[in-house]
N, C-alpha and C. Protein backbone atom coordinates (compact mmCIF):
# COMPACT_ATOMS: atom_id res chain seq x y z
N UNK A 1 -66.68 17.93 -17.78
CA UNK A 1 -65.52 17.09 -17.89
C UNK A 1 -65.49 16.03 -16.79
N UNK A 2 -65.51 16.47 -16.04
CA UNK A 2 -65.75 15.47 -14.47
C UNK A 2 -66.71 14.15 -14.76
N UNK A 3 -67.96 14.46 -15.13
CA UNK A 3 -69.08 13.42 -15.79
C UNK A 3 -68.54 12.65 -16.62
N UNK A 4 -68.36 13.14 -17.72
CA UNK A 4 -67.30 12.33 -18.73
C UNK A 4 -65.92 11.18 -18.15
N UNK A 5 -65.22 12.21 -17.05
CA UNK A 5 -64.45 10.98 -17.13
C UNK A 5 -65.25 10.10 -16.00
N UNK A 6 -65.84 10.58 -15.02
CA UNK A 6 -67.04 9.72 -14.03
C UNK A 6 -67.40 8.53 -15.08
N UNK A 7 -68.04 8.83 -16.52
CA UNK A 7 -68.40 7.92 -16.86
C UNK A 7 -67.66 7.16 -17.13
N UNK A 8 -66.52 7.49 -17.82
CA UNK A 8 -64.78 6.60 -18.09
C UNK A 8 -64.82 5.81 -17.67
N UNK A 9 -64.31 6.11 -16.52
CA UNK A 9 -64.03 5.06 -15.15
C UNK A 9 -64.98 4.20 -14.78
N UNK A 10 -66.48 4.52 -14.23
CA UNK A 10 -67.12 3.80 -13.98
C UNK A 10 -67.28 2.64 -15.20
N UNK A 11 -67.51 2.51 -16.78
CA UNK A 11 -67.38 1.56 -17.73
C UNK A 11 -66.32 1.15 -17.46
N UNK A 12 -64.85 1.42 -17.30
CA UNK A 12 -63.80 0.43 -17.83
C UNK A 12 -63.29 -0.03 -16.20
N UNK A 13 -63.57 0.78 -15.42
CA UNK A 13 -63.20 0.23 -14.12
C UNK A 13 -63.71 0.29 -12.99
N UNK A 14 -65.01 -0.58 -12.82
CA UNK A 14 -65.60 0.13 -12.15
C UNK A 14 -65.11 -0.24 -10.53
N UNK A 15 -64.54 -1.32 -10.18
CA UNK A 15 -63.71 -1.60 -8.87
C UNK A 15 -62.64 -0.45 -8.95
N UNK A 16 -62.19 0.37 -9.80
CA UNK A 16 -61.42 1.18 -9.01
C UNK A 16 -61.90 2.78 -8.56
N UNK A 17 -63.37 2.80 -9.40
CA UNK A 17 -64.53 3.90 -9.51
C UNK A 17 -64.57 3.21 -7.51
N UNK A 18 -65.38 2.52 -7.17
CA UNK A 18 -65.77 2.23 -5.78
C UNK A 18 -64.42 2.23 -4.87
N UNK A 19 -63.44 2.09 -4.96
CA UNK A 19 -62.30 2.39 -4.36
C UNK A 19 -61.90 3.77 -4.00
N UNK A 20 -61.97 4.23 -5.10
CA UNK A 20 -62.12 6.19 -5.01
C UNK A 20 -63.34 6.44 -4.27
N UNK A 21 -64.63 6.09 -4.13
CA UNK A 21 -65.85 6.14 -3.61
C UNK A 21 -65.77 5.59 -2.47
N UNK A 22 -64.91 4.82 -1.97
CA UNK A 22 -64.62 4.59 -0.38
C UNK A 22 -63.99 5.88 0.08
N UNK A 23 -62.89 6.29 -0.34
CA UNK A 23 -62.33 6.88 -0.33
C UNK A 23 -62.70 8.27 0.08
N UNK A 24 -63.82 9.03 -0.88
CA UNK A 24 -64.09 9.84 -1.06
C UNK A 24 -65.34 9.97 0.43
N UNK A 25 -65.88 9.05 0.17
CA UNK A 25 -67.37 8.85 1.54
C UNK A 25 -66.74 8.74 3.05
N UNK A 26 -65.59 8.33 2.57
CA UNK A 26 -65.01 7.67 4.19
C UNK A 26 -64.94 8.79 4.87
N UNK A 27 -64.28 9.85 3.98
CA UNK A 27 -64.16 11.21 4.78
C UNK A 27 -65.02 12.49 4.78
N UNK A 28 -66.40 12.24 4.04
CA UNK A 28 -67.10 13.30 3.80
C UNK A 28 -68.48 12.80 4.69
N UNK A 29 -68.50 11.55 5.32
CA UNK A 29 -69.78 11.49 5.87
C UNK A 29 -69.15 10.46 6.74
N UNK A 30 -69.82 10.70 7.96
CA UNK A 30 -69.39 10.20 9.22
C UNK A 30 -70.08 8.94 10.07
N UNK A 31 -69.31 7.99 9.84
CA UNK A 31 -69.44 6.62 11.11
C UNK A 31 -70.18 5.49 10.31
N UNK A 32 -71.19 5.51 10.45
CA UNK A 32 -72.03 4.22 10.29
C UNK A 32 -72.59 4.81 9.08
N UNK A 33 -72.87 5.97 8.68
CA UNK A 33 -73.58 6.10 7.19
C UNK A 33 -72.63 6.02 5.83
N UNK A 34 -71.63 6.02 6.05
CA UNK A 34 -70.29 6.25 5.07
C UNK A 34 -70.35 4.81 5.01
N UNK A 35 -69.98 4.05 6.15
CA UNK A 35 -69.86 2.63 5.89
C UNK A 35 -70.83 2.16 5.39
N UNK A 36 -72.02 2.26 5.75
CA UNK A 36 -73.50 1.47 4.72
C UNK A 36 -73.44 1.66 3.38
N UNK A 37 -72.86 3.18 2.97
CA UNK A 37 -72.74 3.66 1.72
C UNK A 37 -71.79 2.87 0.61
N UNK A 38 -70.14 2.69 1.29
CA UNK A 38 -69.61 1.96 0.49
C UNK A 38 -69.93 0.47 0.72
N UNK A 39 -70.35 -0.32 1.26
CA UNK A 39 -71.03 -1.62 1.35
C UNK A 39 -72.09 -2.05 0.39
N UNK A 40 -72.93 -0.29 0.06
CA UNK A 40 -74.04 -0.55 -1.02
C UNK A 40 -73.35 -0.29 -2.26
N UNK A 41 -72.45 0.15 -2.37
CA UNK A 41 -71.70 0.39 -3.39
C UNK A 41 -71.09 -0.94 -3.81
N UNK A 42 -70.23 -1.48 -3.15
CA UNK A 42 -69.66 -3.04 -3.30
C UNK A 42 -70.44 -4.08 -3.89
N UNK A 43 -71.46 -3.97 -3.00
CA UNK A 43 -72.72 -5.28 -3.20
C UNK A 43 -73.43 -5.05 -4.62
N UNK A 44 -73.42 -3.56 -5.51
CA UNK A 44 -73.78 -3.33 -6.31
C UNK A 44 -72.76 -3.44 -7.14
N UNK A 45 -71.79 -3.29 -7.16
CA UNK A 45 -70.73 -3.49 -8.47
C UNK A 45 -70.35 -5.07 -8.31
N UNK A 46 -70.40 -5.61 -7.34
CA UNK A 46 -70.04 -7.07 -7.29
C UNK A 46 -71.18 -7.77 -8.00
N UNK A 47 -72.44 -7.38 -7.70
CA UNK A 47 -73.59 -8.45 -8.31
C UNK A 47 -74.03 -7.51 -9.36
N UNK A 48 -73.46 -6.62 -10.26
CA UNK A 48 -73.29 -6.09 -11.69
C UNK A 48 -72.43 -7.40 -12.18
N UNK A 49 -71.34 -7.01 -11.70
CA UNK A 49 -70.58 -7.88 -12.53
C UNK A 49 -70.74 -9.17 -12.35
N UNK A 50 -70.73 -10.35 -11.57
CA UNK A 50 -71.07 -11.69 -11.04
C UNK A 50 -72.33 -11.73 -12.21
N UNK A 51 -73.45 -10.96 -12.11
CA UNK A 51 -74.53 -11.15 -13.38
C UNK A 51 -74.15 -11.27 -14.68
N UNK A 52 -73.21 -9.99 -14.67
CA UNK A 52 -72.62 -10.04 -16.88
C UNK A 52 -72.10 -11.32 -16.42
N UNK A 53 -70.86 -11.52 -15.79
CA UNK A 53 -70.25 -12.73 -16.18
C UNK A 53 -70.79 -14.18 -16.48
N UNK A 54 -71.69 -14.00 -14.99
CA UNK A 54 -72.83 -15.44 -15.84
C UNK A 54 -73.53 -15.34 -17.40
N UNK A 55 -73.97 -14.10 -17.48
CA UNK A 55 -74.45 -13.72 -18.42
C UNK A 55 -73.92 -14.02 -19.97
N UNK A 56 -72.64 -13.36 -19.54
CA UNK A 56 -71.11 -13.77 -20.79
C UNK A 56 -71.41 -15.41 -20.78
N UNK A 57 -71.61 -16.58 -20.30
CA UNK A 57 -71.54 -17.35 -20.18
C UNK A 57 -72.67 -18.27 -20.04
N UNK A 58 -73.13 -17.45 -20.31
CA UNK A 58 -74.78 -18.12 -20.92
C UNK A 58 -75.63 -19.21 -20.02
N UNK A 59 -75.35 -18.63 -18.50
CA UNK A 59 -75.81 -19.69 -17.49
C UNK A 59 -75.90 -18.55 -16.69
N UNK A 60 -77.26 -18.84 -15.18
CA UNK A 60 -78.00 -18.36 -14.44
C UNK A 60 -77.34 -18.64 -13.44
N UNK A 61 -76.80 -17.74 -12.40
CA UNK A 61 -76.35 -17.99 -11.41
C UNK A 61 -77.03 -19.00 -10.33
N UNK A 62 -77.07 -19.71 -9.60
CA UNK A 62 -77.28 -20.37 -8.61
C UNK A 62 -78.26 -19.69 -7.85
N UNK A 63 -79.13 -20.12 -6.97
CA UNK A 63 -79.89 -19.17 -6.13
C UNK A 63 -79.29 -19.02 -4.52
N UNK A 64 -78.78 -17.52 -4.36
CA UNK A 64 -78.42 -17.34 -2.90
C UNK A 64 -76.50 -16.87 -3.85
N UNK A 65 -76.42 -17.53 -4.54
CA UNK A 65 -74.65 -17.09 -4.77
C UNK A 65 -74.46 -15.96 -5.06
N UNK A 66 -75.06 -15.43 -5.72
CA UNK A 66 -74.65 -13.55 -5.75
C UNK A 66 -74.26 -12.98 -4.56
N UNK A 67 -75.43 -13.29 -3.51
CA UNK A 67 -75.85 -12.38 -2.47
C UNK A 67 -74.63 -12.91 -1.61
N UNK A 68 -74.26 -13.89 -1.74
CA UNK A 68 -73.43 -14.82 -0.78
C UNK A 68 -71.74 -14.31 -0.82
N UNK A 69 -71.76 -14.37 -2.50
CA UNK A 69 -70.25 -14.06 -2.66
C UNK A 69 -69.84 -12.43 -2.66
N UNK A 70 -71.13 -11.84 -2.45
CA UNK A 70 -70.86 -10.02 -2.34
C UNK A 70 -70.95 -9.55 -1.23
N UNK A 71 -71.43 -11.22 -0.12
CA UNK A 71 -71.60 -10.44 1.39
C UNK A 71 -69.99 -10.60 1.74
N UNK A 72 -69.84 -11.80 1.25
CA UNK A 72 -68.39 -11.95 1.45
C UNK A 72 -67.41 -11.39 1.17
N UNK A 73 -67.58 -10.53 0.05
CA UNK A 73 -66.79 -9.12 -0.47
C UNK A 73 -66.41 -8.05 0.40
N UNK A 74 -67.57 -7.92 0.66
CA UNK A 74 -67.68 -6.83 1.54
C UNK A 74 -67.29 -6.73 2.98
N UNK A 75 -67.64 -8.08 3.81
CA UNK A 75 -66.88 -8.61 4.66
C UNK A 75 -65.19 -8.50 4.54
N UNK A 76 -64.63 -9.03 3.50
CA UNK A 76 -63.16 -9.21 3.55
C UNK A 76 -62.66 -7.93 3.62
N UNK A 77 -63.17 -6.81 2.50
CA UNK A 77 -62.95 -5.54 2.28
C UNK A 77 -63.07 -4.47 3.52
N UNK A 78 -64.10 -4.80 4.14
CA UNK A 78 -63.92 -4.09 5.70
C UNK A 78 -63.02 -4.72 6.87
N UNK A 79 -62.64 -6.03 6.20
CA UNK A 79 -61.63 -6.45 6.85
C UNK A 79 -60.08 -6.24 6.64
N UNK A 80 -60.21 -5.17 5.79
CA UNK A 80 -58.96 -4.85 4.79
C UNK A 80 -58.15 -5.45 3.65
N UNK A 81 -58.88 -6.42 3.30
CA UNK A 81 -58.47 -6.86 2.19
C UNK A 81 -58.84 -6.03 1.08
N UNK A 82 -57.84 -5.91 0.38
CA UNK A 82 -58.11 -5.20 -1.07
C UNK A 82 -59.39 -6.23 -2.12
N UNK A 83 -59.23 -5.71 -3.21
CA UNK A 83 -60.73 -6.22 -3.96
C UNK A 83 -60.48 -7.13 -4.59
N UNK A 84 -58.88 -7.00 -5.26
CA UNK A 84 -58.45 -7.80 -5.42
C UNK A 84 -58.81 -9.55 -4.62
N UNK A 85 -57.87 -8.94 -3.65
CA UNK A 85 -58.15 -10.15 -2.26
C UNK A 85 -59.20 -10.91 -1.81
N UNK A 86 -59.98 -10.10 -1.66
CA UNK A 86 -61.56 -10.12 -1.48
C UNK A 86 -62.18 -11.14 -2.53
N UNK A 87 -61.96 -10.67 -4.04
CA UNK A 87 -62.36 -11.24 -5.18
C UNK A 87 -62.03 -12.80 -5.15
N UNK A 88 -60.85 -12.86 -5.08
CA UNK A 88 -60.47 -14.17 -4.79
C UNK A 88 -60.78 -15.22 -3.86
N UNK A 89 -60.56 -14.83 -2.97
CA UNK A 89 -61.32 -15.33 -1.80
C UNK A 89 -62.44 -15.64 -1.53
N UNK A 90 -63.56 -15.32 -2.20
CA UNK A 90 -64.92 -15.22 -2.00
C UNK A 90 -65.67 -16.16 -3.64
N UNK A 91 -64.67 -15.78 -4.45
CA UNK A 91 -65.05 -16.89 -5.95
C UNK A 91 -64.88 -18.26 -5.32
N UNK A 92 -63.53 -18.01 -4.35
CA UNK A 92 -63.15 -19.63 -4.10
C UNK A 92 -63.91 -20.32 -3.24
N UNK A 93 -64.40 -19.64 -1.95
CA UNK A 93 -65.69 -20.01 -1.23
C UNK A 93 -67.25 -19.99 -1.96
N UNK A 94 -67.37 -19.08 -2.74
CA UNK A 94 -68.29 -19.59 -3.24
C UNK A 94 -68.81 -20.48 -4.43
N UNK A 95 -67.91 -20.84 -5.14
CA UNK A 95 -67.67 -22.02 -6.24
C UNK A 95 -67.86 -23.24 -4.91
N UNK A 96 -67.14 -23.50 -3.76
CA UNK A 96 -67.14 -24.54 -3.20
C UNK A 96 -68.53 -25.02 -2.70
N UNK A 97 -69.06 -24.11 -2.29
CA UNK A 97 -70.37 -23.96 -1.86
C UNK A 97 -71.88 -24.01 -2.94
N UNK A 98 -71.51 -23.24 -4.14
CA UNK A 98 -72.77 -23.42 -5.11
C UNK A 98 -72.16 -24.20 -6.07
N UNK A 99 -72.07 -24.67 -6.16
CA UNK A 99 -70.82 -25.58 -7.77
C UNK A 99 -72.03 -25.71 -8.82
N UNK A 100 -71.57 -25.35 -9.73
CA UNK A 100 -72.46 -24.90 -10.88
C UNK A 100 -72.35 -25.84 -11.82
N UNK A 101 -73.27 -26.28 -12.62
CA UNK A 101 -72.76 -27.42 -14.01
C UNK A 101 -71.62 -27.20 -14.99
């Protein structure tokens, strides 16, 4: 049952799957490895999705903007911004910076 809904969540949401996964790492593994962990987690659901969406949209991301707008994710997010926050913030810097056709 656990797997099942693991999988749930991770398809329909997966920013709130890595939120629980901060969550969960923050307190089960200690200091600097917990933090690398949810950072690889971020950088991976951010440039999942940043890919479909170009993808949905039938254009190739820019070269360097993935990596750019998920470092920046991750940055805001250890800065306490929610993903929300983060999300926003980091589309808007990085649209300014790669501007796409």
């Amino acid at each position: 049952m656990v797997k099942n809904l693991f999988w749930v969540c991770s398809q329909r949401r997966p920013w709130a799957l890595l939120a629980a996964a901060s969550c969960i790492l923050g307190g089960a593994i200690p200091g600097a490895r917990a933090q690398n962990m949810v950072d690889n987690l971020i950088n991976h659901y951010c440039a999942q999705a940043m890919n479909a969406d170009f993808a949905k949209a039938g254009k190739t991301p820019p070269t360097g903007m993935v990596a750019y707008t998920c470092n920046c994710v991750i940055q805001q997010v250890n800065a306490q911004a929610t993903i929300d926050q983060a999300k926003a913030t980091c589309q808007a810097q990085a649209t300014a910076k790669y501007p796409t056709p």
